[in-house]
C-alpha atoms as a PDB file:
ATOM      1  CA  UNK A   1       5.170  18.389   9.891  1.00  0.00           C
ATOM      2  CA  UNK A   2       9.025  18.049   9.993  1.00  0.00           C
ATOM      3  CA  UNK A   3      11.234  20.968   9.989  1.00  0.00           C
ATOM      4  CA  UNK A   4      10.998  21.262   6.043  1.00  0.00           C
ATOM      5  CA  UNK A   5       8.516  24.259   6.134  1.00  0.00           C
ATOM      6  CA  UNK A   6      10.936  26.546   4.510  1.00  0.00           C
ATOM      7  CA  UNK A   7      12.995  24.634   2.316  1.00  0.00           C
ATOM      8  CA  UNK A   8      14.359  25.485  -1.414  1.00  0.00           C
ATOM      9  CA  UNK A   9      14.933  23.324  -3.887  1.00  0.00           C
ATOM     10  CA  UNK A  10      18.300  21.991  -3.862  1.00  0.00           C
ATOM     11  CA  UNK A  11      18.920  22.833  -0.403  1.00  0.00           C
ATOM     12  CA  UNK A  12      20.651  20.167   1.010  1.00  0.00           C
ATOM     13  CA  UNK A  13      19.180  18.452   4.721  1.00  0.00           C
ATOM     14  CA  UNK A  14      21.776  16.541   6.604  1.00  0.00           C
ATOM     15  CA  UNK A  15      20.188  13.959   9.208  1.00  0.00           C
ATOM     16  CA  UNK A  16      22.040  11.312  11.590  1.00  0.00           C
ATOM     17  CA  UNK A  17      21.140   7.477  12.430  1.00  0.00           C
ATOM     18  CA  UNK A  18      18.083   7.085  13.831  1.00  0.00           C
ATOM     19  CA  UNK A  19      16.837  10.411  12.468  1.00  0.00           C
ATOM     20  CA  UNK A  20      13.343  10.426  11.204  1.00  0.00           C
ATOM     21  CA  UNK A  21      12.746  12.027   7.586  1.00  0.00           C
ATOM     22  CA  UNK A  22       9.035  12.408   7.515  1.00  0.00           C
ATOM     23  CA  UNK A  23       6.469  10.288   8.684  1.00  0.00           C
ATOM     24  CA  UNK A  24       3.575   8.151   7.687  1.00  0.00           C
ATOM     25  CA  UNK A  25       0.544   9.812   7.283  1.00  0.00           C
ATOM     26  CA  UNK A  26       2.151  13.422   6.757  1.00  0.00           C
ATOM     27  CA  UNK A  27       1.591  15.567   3.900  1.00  0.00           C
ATOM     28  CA  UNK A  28       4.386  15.273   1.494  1.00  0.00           C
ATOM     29  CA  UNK A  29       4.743  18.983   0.441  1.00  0.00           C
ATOM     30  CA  UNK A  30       9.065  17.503  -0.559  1.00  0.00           C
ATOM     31  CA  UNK A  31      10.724  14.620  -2.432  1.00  0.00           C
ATOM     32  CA  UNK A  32      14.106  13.587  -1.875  1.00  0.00           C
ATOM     33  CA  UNK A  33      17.423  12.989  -3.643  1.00  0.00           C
ATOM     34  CA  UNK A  34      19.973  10.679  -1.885  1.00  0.00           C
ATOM     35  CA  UNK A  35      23.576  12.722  -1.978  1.00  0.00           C
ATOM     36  CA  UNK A  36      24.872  10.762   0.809  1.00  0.00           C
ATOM     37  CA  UNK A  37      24.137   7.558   3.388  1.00  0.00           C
ATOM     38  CA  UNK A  38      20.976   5.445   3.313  1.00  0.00           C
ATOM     39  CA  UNK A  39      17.206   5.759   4.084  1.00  0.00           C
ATOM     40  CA  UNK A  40      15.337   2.957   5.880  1.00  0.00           C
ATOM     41  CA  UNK A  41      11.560   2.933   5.155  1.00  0.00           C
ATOM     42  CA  UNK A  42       8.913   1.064   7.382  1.00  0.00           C
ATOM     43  CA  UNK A  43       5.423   0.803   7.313  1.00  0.00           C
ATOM     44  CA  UNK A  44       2.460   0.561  10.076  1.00  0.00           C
ATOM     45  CA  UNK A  45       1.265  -3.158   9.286  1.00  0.00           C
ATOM     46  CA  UNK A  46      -1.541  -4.585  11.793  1.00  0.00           C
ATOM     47  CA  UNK A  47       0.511  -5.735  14.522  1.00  0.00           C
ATOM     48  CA  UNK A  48       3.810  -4.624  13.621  1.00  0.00           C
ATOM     49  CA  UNK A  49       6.216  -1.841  11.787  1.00  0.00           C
ATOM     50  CA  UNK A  50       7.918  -3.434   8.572  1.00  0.00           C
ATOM     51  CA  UNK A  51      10.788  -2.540   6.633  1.00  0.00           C
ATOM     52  CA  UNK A  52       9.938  -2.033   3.403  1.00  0.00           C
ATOM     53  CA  UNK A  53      13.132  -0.632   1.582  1.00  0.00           C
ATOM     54  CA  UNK A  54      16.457   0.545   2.319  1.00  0.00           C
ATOM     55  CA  UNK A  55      17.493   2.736  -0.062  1.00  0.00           C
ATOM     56  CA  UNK A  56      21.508   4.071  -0.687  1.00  0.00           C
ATOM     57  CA  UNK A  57      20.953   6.269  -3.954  1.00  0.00           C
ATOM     58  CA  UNK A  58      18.139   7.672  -6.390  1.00  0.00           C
ATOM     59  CA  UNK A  59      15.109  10.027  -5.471  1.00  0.00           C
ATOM     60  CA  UNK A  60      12.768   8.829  -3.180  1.00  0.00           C
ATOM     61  CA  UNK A  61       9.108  10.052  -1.351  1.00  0.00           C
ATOM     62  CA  UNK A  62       7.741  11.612  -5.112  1.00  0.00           C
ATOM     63  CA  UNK A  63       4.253  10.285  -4.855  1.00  0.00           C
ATOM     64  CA  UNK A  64       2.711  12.625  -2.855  1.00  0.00           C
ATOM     65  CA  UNK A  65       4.135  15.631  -5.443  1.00  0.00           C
ATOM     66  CA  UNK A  66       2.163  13.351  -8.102  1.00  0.00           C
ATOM     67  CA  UNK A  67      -1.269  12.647  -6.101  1.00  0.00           C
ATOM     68  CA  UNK A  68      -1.320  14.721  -3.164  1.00  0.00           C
ATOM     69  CA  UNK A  69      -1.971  11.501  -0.933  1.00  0.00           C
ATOM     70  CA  UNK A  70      -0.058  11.790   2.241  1.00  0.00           C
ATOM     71  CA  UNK A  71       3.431   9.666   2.924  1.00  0.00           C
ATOM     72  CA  UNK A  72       2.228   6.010   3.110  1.00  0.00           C
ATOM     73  CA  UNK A  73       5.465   5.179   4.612  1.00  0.00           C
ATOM     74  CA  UNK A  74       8.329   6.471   7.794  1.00  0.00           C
ATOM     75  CA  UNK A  75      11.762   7.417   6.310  1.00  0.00           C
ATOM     76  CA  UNK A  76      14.442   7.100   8.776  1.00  0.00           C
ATOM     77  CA  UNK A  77      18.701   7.942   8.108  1.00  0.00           C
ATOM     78  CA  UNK A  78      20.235   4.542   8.559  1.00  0.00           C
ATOM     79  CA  UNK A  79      23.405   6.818   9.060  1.00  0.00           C
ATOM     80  CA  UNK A  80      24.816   9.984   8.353  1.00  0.00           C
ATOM     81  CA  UNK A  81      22.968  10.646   5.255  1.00  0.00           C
ATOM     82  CA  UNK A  82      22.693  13.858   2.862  1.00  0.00           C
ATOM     83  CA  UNK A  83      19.571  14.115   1.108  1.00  0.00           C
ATOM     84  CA  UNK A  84      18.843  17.291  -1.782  1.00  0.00           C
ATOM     85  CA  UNK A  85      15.164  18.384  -1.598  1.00  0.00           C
ATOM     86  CA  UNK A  86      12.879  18.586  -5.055  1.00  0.00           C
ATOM     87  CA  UNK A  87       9.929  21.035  -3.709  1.00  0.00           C
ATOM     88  CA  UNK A  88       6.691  20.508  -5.136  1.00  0.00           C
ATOM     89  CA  UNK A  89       7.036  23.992  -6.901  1.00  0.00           C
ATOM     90  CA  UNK A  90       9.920  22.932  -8.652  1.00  0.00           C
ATOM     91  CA  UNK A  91       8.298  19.517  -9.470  1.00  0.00           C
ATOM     92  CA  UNK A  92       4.866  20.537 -10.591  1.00  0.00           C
ATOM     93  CA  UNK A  93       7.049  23.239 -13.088  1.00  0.00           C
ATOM     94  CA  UNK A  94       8.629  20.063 -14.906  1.00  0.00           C
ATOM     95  CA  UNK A  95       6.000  17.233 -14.409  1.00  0.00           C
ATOM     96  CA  UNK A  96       3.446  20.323 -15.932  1.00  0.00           C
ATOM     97  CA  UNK A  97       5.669  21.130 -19.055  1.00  0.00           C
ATOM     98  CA  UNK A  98       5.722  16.968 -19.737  1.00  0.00           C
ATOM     99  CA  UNK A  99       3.835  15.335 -22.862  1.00  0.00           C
ATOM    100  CA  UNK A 100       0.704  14.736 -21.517  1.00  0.00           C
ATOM    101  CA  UNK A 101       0.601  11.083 -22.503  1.00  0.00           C
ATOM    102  CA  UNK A 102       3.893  10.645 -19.726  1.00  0.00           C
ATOM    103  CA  UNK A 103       1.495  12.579 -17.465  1.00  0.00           C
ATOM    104  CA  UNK A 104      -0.550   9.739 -17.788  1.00  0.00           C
ATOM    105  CA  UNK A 105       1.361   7.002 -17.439  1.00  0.00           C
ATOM    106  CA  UNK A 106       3.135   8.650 -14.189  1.00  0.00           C
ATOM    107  CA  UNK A 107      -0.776   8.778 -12.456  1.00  0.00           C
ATOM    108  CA  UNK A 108      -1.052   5.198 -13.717  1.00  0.00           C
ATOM    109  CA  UNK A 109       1.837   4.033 -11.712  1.00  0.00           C
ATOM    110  CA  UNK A 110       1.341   6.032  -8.763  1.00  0.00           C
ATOM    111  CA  UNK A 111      -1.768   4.544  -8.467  1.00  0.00           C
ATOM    112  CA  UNK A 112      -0.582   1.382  -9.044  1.00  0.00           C
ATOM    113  CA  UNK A 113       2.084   1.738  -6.356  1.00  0.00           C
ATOM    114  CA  UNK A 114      -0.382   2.664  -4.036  1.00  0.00           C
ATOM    115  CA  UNK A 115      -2.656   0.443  -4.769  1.00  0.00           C
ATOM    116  CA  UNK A 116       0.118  -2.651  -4.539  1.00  0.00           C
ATOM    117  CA  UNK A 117       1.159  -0.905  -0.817  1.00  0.00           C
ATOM    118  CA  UNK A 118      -2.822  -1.160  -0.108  1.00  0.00           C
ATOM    119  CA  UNK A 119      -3.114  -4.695  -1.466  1.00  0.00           C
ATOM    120  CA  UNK A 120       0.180  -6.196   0.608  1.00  0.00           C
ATOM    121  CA  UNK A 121      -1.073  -3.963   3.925  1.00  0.00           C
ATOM    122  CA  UNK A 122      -4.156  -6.078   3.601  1.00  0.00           C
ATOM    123  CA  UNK A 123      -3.254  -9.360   1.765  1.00  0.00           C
ATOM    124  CA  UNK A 124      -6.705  -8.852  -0.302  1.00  0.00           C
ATOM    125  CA  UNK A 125      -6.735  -8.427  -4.081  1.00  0.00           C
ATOM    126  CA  UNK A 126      -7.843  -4.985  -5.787  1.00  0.00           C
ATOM    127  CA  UNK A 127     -10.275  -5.865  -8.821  1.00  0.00           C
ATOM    128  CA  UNK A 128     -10.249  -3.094 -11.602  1.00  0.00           C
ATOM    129  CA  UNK A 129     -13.051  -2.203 -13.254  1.00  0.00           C
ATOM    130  CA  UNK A 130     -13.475  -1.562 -16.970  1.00  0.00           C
ATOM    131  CA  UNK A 131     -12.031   2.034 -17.173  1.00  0.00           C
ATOM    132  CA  UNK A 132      -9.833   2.115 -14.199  1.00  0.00           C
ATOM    133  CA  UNK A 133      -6.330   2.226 -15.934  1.00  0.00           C
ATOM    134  CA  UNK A 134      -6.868   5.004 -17.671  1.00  0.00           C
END
């Protein structure tokens, strides 16, 4: 786990080149706001780490808050970068008092984006069955 045990939401987490975010494979307990810099991140392919994104503004890493998957990719700074933390508490508060139909359609996507990660990991094709998007 990275040294956000003990975050609040808002607090702002100030990391330098090269510094790494959160890793693949961790629980993502934190989602991220981009005050400042630029985020890098990479995945684990078969033979080799890819950049996937490289991100300057926006929120990034809210999947895990949605599904409780863990991080399917690294984030790295790319420079001196200032990031504002969303905790899951403060999340789940908002997401929970949503319509339930947006609800929906936020799982849909999530699992669609994770599904699409899955799907270019392994250059295969994910077949839905009758019932799957809902």
């Amino acid at each position: 786990m990275t040294k956000l045990s003990c975050v609040k939401n808002g607090e702002k987490l100030v990391f330098e080149t090269g510094d790494i975010i959160f890793k693949e494979g961790e629980e993502g307990d934190v989602a991220y706001i981009i005050e400042q810099g630029s985020v890098q991140l990479t995945k684990k392919l078969k033979t080799k780490v890819s950049v996937v994104e490289i991100l300057r503004d926006g929120a990034f890493a809210l999947p895990p808050l949605i599904d409780n998957f863990p991080r399917q990719y690294t984030a790295t700074a790319r420079q001196h970068t200032i990031l504002s933390v969303i905790t899951r508490e403060c999340f789940e508060k908002r997401f929970n008092s949503c319509d339930p139909a947006i609800q929906a359609v936020v799982h849909y996507l999530t699992r669609s984006l994770r599904q699409a990660t899955e799907r270019l990991m392994n250059g295969g094709v994910i077949e839905h069955k009758r019932g799957d998007m809902r």
